[in-house]
Each structure stands twice: as structure tokens, then as C-alpha cells.
Protein backbone atom coordinates (compact mmCIF):
# COMPACT_ATOMS: atom_id res chain seq x y z
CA UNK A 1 171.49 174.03 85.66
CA UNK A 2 168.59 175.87 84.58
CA UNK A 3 165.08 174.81 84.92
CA UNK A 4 163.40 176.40 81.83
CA UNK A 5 161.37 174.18 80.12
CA UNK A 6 161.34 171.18 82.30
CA UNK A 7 157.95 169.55 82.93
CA UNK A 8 157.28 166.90 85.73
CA UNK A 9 153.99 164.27 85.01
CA UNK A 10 153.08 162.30 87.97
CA UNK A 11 152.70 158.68 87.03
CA UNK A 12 151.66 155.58 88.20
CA UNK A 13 151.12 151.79 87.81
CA UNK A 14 147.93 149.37 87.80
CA UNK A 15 148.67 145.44 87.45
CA UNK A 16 149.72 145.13 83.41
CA UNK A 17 149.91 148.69 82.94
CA UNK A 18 152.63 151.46 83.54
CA UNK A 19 153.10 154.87 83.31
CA UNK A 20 150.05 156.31 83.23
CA UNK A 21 149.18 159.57 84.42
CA UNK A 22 147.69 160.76 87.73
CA UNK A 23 145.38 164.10 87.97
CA UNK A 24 145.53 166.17 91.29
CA UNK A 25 144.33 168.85 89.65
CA UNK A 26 140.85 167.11 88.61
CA UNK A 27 140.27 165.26 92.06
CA UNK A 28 137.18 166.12 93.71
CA UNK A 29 135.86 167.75 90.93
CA UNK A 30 133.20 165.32 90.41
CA UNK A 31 133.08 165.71 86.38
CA UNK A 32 130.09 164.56 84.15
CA UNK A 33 130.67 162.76 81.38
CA UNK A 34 128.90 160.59 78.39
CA UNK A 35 130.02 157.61 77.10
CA UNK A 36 128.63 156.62 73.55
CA UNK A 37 128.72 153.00 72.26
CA UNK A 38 129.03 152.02 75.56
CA UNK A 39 128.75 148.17 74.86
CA UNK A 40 131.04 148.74 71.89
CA UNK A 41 134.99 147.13 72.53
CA UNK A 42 136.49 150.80 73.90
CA UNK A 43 132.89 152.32 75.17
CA UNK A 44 132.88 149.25 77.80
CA UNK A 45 136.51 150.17 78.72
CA UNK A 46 135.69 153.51 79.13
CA UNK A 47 133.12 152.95 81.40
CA UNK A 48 135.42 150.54 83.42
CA UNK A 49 137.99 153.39 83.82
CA UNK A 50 136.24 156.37 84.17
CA UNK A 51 134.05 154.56 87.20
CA UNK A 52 137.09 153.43 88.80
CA UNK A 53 137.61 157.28 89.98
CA UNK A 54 134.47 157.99 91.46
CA UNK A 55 136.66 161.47 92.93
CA UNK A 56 137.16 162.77 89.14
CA UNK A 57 133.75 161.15 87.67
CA UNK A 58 130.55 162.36 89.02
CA UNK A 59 127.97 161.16 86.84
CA UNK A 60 128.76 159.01 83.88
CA UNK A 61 125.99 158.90 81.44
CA UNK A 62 126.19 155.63 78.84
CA UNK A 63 124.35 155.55 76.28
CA UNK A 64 124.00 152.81 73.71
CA UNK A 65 120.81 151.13 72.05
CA UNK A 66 120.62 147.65 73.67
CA UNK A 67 121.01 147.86 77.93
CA UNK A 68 124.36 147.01 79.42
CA UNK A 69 125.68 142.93 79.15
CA UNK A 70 127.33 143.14 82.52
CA UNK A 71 126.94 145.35 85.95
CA UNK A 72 127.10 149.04 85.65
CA UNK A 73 128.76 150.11 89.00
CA UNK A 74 127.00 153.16 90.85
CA UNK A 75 127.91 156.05 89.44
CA UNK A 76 127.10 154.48 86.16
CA UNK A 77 123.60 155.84 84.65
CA UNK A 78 122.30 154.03 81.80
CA UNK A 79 120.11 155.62 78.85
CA UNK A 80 119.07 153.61 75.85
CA UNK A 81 119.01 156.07 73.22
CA UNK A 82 119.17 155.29 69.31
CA UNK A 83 121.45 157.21 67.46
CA UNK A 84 119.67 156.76 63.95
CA UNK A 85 116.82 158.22 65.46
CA UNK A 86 115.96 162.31 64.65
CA UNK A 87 118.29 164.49 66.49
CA UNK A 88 114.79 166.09 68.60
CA UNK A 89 113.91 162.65 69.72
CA UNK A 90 117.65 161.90 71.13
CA UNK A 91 117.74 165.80 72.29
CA UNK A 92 114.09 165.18 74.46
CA UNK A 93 116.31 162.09 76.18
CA UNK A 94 119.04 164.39 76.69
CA UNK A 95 116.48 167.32 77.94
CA UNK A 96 114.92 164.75 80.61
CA UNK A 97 117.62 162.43 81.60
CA UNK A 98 121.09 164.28 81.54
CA UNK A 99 121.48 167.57 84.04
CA UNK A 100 124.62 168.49 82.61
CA UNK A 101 127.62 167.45 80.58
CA UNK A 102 131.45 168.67 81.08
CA UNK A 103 132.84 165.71 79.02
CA UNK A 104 131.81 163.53 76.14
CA UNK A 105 133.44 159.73 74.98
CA UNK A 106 132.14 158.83 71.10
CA UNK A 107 132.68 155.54 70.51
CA UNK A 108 129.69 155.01 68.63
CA UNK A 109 130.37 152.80 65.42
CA UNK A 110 128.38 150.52 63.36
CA UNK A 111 130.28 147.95 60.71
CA UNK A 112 127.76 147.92 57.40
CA UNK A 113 127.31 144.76 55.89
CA UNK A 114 130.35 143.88 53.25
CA UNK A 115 129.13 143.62 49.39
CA UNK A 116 128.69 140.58 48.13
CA UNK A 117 132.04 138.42 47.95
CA UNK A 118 134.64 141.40 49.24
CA UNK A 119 136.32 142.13 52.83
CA UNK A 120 134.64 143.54 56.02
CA UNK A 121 134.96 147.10 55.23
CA UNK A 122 133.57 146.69 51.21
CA UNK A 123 130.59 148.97 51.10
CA UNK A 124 132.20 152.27 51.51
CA UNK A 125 129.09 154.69 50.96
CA UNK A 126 126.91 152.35 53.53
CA UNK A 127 129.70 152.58 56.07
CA UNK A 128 129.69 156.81 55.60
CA UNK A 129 126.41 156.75 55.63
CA UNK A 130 125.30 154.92 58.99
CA UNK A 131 128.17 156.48 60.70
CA UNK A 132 127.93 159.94 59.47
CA UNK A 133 124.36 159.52 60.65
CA UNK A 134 125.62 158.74 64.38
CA UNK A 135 127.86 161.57 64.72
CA UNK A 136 125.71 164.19 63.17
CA UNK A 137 122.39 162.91 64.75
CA UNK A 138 124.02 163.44 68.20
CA UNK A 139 125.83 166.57 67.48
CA UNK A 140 122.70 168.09 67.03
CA UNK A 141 121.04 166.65 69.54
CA UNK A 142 123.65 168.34 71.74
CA UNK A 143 123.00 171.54 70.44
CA UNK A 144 119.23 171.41 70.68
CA UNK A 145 119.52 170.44 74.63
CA UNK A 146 122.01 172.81 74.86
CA UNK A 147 124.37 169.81 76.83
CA UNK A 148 127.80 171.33 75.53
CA UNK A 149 130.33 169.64 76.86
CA UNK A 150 133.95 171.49 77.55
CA UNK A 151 135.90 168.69 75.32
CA UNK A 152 134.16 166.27 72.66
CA UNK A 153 136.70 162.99 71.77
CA UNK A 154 135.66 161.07 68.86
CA UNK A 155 137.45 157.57 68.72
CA UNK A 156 137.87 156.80 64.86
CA UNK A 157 141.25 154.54 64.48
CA UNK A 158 144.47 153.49 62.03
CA UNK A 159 142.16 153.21 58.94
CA UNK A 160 142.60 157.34 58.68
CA UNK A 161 145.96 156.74 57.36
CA UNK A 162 144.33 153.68 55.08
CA UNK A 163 146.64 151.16 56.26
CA UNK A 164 143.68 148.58 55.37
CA UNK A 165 144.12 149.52 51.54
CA UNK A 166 148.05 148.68 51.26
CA UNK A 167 151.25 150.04 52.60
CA UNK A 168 150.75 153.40 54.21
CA UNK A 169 153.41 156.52 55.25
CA UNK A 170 155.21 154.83 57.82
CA UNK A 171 155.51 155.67 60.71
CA UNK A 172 152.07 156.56 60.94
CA UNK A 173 151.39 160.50 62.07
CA UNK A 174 148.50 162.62 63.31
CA UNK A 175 149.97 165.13 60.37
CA UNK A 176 149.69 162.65 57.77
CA UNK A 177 148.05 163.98 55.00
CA UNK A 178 144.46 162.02 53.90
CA UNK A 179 144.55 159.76 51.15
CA UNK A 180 142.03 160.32 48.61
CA UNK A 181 141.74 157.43 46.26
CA UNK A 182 139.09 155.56 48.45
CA UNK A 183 136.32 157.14 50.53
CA UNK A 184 137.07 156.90 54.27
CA UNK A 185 133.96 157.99 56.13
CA UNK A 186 136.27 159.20 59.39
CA UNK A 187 137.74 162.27 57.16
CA UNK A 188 133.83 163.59 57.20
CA UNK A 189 133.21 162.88 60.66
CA UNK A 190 136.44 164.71 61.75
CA UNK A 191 134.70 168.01 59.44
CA UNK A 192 131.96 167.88 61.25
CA UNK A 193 133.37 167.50 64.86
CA UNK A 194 135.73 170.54 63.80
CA UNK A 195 132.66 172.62 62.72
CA UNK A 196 130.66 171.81 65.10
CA UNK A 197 133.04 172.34 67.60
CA UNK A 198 133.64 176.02 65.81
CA UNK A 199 130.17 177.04 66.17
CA UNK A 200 129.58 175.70 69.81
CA UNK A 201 132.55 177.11 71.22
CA UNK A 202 134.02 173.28 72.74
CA UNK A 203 137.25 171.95 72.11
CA UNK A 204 137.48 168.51 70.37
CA UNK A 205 139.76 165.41 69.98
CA UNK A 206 140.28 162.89 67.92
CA UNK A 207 142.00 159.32 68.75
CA UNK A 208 143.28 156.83 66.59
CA UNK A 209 144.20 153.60 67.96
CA UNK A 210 144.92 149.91 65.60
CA UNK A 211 143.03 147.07 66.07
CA UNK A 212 141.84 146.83 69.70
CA UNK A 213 142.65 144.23 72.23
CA UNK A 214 139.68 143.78 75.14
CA UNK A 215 136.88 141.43 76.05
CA UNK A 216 132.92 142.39 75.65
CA UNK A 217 130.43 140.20 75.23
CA UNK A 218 129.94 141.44 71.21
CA UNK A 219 133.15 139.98 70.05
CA UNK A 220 132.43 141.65 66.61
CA UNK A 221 135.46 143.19 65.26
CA UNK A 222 138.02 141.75 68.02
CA UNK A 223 141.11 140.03 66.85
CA UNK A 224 141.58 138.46 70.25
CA UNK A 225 138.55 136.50 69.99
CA UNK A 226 139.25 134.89 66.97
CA UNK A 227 142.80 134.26 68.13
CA UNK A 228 141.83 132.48 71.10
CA UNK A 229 138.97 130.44 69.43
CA UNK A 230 141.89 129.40 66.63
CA UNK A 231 143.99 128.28 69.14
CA UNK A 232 141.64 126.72 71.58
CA UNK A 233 140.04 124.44 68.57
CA UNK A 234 143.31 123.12 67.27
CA UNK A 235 144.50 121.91 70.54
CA UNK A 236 141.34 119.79 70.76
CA UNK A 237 141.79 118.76 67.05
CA UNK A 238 145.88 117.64 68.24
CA UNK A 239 146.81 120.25 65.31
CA UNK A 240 149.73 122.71 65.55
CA UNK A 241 149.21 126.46 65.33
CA UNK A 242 149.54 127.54 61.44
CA UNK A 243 150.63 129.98 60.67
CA UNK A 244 148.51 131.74 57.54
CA UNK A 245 150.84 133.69 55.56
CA UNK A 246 154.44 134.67 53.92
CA UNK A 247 158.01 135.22 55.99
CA UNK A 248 156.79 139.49 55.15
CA UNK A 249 153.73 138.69 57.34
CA UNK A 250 155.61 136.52 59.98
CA UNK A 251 157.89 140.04 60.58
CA UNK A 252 155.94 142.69 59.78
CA UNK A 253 155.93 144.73 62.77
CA UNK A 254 152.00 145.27 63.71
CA UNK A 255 151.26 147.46 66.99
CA UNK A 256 147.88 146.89 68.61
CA UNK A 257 145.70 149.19 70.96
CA UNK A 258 144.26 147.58 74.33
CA UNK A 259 140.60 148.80 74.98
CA UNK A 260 141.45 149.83 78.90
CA UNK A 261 145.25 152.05 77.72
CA UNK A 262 142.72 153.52 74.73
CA UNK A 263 140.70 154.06 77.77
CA UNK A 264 143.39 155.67 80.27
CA UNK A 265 144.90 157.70 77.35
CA UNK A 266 141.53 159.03 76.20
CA UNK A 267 140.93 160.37 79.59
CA UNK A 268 143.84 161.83 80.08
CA UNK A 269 143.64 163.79 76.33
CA UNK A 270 140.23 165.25 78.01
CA UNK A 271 141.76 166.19 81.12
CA UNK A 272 145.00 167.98 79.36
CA UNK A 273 144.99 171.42 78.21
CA UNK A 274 147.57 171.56 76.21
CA UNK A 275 145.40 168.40 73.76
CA UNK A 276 142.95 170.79 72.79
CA UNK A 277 141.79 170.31 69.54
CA UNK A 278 144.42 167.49 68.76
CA UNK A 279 144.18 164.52 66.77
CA UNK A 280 146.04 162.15 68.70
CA UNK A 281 147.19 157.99 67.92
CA UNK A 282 147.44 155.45 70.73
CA UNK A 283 148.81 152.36 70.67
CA UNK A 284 150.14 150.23 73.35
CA UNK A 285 153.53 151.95 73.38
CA UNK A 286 155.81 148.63 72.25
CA UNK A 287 156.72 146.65 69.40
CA UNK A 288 154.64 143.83 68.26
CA UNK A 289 155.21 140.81 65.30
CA UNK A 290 152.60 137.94 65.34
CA UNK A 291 155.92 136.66 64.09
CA UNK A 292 157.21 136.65 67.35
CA UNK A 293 153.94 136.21 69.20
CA UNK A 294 152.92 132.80 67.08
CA UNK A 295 155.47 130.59 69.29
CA UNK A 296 154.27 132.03 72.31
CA UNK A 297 150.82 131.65 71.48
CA UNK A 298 151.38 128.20 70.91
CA UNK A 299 153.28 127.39 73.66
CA UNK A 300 150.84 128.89 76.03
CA UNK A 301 147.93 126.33 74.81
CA UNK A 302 150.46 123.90 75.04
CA UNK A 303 150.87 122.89 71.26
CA UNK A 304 153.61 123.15 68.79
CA UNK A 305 153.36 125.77 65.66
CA UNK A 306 154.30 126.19 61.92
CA UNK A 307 156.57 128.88 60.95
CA UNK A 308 155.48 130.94 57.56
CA UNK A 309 155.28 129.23 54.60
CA UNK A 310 158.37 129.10 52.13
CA UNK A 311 156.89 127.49 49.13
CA UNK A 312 155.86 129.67 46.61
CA UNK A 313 154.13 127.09 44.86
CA UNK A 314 151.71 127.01 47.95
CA UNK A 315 150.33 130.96 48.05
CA UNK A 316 147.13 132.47 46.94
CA UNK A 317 147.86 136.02 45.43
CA UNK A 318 146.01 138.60 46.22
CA UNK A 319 146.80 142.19 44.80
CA UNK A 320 145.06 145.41 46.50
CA UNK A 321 142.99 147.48 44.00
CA UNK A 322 144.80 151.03 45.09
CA UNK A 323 147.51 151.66 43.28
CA UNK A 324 149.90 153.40 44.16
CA UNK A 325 148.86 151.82 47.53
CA UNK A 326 148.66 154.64 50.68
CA UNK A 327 152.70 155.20 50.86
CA UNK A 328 152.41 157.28 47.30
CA UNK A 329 154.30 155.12 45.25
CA UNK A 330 155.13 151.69 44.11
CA UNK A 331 153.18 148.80 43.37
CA UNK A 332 149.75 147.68 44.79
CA UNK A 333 150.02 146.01 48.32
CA UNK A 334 150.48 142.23 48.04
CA UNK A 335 149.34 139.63 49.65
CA UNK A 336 150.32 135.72 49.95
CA UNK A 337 148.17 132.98 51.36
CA UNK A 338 149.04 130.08 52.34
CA UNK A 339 146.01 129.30 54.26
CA UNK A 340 143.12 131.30 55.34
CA UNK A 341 141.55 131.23 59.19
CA UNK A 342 137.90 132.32 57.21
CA UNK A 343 138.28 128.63 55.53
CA UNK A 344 139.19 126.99 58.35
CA UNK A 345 136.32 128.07 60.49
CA UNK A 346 134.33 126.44 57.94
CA UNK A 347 135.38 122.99 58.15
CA UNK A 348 133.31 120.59 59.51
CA UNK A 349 136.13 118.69 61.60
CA UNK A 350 136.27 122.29 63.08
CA UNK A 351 132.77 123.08 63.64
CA UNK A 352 132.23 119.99 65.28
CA UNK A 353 135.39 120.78 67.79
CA UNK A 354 133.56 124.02 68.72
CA UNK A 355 130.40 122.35 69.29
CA UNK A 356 132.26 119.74 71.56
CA UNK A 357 134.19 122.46 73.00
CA UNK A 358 131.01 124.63 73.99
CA UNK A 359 129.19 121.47 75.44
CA UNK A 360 131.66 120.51 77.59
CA UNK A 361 132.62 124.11 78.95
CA UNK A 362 129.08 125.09 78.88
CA UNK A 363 130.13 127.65 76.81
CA UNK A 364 127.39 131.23 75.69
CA UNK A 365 128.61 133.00 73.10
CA UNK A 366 126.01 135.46 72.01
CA UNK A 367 126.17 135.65 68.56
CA UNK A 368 127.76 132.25 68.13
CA UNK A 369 131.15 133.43 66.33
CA UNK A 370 130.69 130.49 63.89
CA UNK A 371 127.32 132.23 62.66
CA UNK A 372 129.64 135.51 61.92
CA UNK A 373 132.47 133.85 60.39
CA UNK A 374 133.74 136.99 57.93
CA UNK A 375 133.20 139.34 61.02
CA UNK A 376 135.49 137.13 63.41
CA UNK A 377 137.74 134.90 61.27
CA UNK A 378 137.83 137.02 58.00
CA UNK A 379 139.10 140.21 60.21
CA UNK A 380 141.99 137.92 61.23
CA UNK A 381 142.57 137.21 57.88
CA UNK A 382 143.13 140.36 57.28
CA UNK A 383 144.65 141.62 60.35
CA UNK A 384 147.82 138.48 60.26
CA UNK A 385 147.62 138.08 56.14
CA UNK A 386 149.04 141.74 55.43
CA UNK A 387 152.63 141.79 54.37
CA UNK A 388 153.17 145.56 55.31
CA UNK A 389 153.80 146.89 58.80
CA UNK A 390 152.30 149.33 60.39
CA UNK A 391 154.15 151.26 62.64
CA UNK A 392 151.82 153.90 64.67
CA UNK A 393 153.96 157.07 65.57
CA UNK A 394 153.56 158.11 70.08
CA UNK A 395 155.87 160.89 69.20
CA UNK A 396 152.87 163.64 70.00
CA UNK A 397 151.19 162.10 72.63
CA UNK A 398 154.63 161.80 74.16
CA UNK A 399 155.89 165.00 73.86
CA UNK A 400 152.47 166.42 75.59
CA UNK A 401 153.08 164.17 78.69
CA UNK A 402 151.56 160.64 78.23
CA UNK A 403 154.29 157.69 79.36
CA UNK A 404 151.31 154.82 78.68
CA UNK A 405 152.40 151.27 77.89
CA UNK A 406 151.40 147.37 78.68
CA UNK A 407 153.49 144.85 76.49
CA UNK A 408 150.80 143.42 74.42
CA UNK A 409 151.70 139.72 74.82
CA UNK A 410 150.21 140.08 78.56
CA UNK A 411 147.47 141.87 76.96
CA UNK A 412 146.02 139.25 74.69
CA UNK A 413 146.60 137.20 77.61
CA UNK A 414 144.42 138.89 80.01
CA UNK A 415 141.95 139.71 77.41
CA UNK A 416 141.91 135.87 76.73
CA UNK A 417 141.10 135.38 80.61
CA UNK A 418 138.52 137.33 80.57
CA UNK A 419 136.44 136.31 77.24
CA UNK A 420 136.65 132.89 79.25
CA UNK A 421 135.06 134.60 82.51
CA UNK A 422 132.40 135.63 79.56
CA UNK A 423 131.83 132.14 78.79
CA UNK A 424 132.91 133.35 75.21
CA UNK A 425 136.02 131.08 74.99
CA UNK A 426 137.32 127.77 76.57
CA UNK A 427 138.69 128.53 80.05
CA UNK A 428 142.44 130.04 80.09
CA UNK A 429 144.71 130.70 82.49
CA UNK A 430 147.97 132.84 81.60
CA UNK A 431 151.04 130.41 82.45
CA UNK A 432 152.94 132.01 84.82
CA UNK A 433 156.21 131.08 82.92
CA UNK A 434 156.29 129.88 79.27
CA UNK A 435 159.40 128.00 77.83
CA UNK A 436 160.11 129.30 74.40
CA UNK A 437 161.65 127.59 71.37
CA UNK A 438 161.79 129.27 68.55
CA UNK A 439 162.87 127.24 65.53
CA UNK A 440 166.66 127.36 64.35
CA UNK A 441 167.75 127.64 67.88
């Protein structure tokens, strides 16, 4: 048999995660890198991962406006540096603070307030504008402190392909073309990392994972969070886990993205040739339903759960504006409510369990997620409401080498683990085996 075109990765295993890749060829080479948004959701991961190698990761350099929530191990250097300020102000910082730079992590992101009465991600031309301003503020500043790095990875995520609009092109690819009927402020950011990258003579990347599974201490934007709270707050109310929408919802097959395998595969796109100037998704590598998650959810708080709702008599209709929605055809996306997690955080009966709940547990959310109800409940709205699946396509980063995966059950579960270590949550501890019954067996 010929060998001609076989390739052999070196993989390995760490606790709830398998097949990801090992890097002889980087060890001892003591890289540099920055890490932007480095209290964000995937900057903290980043951090986590990239100090774990101390052999590959010289100097790590995060930088973020507001000083790290929890310990920064050694090789960890801290800058608070404002990315809305001028690009010479964050290029002096970089001038006096950063020797050199071989690598650089963007996961710099801020979510604008919604207009008045609309979803999280309403105010399309505040959202360009803050985050344009981020990306181009610090691409500059790079250039004026002449810090080029050899590769530049911007995180942006699934909302390229618009699946928040309606029913995208699925299965979701890098190749996708953009749609156009809505402004989407990554599509600008990706033109200016591309010409940027021209005229500096770096290599980029771009990575688009779903919504993202982890545990910082700015639950902002974190399904997992909200999911945990839900749960928590019913079993002290002696209510069942209801489920919010239609049978569509219940199966519609919705991949997430854990913060530390975002983490792992991001590293690994920096450290592979053969990425070079690659847009690139990442999910967690299986399939997901909160479907077939909602029993297990329930059962591992201990409480019994409602199904979807059947009753058409009982919805709350809600049509997308885009039409024809992101596939390029058909209808507007549609979506059925039976209940809504934003009203129910709202309720006094469930206010007053949270209150009881943080008392007791001597609980320290900072915010308090009940004083950002659209940002935590409202997201899950969204996120479990949306009839359409979303399937994320791993054929590219697959056929360049990465083998990736945790089963995102035992994802949410650790992530739930830890927002309790942060005091953010109730304590929970993942049961070691969970009976199952789903109903009609």
C-alpha cells in the first residue's frame, strides 16, 4: 500500500475532552502571545489554556479594561488597556509594556444596548460601531509599535451566517456566502483584519463558534448561566422544568461551542501552517437538541419536566422581519411561544426564590443577573425559542487535522460546577449517574 498522502496528528485527552492535538514542533519555543478581552467568556479560556503550557507560552500578555476577577498564574502579565481609547495612547502601552509579540487572541467584544422594546442584538449601527472601533483602534496600535505578530485570530461567531435573523444555509460553512439584508458588523471587521493583514505582511484567522458554554464571573451573554439559575429556582419553587416553546424547538438540532475546546482549537489554528489565512467554525464536534437535553436537565436537579407544548391555542407568534429569512427562500422564520424565561424572571414568586436562594448559599453574583434580565434570560429566549436548527459544518477544520470534541451535556455540567465555585449559582454537583425517562417510554 502506498503512503502518498497520509498524514498522522498526534492527539491526546484532558478529563471531558478528547482528541485534541499535541505540538512537538512548538515545545520549548517559549512563544509570546496577547490575549484581548481577556475577562470576556473565551478570552478567560484562553488564558486558562495557553498558561497551562508554560513550554509553548512564554509570555502571555492580557489585556482587557477592568483587572482580572480571578488569579492570573505566572506567566500571565496583565495590562489594562482601553480599546476605545486613540490607537497612540494603546500603541505607548504596547511601546512600554510588551517586548515582543509572535501571536495575538481577539476576543474583544462589547454587546450595545438593544433599542427600545427589541432583542439583544437590535441596534445594529451601535453594535458596528463600538466594535469596529476595537478592532481598528488596536490594529493600529499594532502598527504604530511595530508589535506584528506572525498570526492575528479574531473570534467573531455563528451570527456571520445570520442564523439569529431566521433559518440560515444549513449546514453552516466557512464558504458561505454573506447575507446582505441586515448589517452584520463581523463582515467589516473580517475587511479590515484581511487588509490589515495585506499591508503588514501577518497571516490572519478567523473563528466562528455558536453560543459559548464556560463560567466567568460576567455571566453576560452565557446561556449556561441562565440555564442553571432556571433550573435551580424552580426546584426551590417545587415547579417542573418548562419547557418554552413548539415540538420544532424541542428537536431542532442546536450545536454549542465550550469556551476551553474554542480555546484548544484556536491555538491549534495559530500553531498550523496549513490555517493560514482561514476562516474556520468550531463547535463542540457532536449533536445537540435541548430536546433531548430538557429531561436530563431536569433529572439532574432532581425535578420532573414538561415536554413542548401541543396546543396551538397556547403560542405567541412571532414572525422574523427578513424575508426571505438567511436560507434564500421561503417564508420569514417563525417562532411559537408558549412561555417566555424573560417573563418568568420577572415574577415576584421568582424573585423572591432567588433572593432566598442567594441568602442561604451566600451567594455574589456581580451584576445580579436579575438586574440584567434581557441580557441573561432574554438570550435564552432566544437561544431555546428558535424553531430552526443550526447545524455548524467541522468539515474544514477536520480535513486540516483537528479531531476536537467534549459531548456538551458534560459540558454544561462542568460549566454549572464551576459558576457555583463562583458563587454565581446555587451549589451543583454533576450526578455521577442520572436515570432517564423520557416520556412515551
Amino acid at each position: 500500500m502506498s503512503s502518498a498522502g497520509i498524514k498522522t496528528y498526534s492527539v491526546t485527552s484532558k478529563e471531558e475532552f478528547y482528541g485534541l492535538p499535541t505540538f512537538p514542533e512548538a515545545e520549548g519555543k517559549k512563544y509570546s502571545a496577547i490575549v484581548t478581552g481577556a475577562n470576556g467568556i473565551t478570552g478567560a479560556h484562553m488564558l486558562r489554556v495557553l498558561a497551562e503550557a508554560p513550554e509553548r507560552w512564554g509570555t502571555i500578555y492580557a489585556l482587557s479594561r477592568k483587572p482580572p476577577s480571578v488569579r492570573i498564574p505566572g506567566n500571565v502579565k496583565y495590562l489594562a488597556i482601553d480599546f476605545l481609547a486613540s490607537p497612540e495612547e494603546i500603541a505607548q502601552q504596547l511601546k512600554e509594556q510588551v517586548p515582543k509579540v509572535d501571536y495575538v487572541f481577539f476576543a474583544s467584544y462589547i454587546q450595545a444596548p438593544p433599542k427600545e422594546g427589541e432583542g439583544v442584538w437590535s441596534d445594529d449601527a451601535e453594535m458596528e460601531r463600538l466594535n469596529m472601533l476595537l478592532l481598528s483602534n488596536f490594529l493600529s496600535a499594532l502598527t504604530l509599535s511595530q508589535k506584528i505578530p506572525k498570526r492575528f485570530l479574531l473570534q467573531t461567531g455563528a451570527k456571520h451566517y445570520s442564523v439569529h435573523l431566521g433559518p440560515p444555509l444549513n449546514p453552516m460553512e466557512e464558504s458561505d456566502p454573506r447575507f446582505p439584508a441586515k448589517p452584520n458588523f463581523y463582515y467589516p471587521q473580517e475587511d479590515l483584519l484581511w487588509k490589515w493583514s495585506r499591508e503588514n505582511g501577518t497571516e490572519w484567522n478567523v473563528t466562528r463558534p455558536l453560543f459559548i458554554i464556560g463560567a466567568v464571573p460576567d455571566a453576560a451573554m452565557n446561556i449556561a448561566n441562565g440555564l442553571a439559575l432556571y433550573a435551580a429556582i424552580q426546584k426551590e419553587l417545587g415547579q417542573p422544568l418548562e419547557f418554552p416553546g413548539d415540538t420544532a424547538a424541542w428537536d431542532a438540532e442546536k450545536p454549542l461551542s465550550s469556551a476551553l475546546l474554542i480555546s484548544y482549537h484556536a491555538e491549534w489554528t495559530v500553531l498550523t501552517p496549513s490555517t493560514a489565512n482561514e476562516a474556520l467554525n468550531i463547535s463542540d464536534g457532536g449533536s445537540f437538541s435541548y430536546g433531548k437535553f430538557w429531561p436530563v436537565l431536569a433529572a439532574a436537579y432532581g425535578i420532573p419536566y414538561g415536554t413542548a407544548e401541543v396546543d396551538d391555542a397556547k403560542f405567541q407568534i412571532v414572525d422574523m422581519p427578513i424575508s426571505p429569512p438567511p436560507r434564500g427562500f421561503g417564508p420569514a422564520g417563525r417562532i411559537r411561544i408558549a412561555r417566555s424565561f424573560e417573563a418568568w424572571a420577572h415574577k415576584p414568586e421568582v424573585r423572591k426564590a432567588w433572593e432566598t436562594l442567594k441568602a442561604r448559599h451566600n451567594l455574589t453574583p456581580k451584576p445580579d443577573p436579575f438586574d440584567k434580565v434581557q441580557d441573561i434570560f432574554g438570550l435564552l429566549d432566544g437561544e431555546i425559542l428558535g424553531p430552526w436548527g443550526r447545524s455548524l459544518s467541522m468539515n474544514k477544520s477536520r480535513k486540516l487535522g483537528w479531531n476536537g470534541f467534549i459531548d456538551t451535556h458534560e459540558s454544561i455540567f462542568k460549566t454549572f460546577e464551576e459558576l457555583a465555585a463562583l458563587k454565581m449559582i446555587p451549589p451543583f454537583e454533576r450526578p455521577k449517574a442520572i436515570e432517564i425517562k423520557y416520556y412515551g417510554y
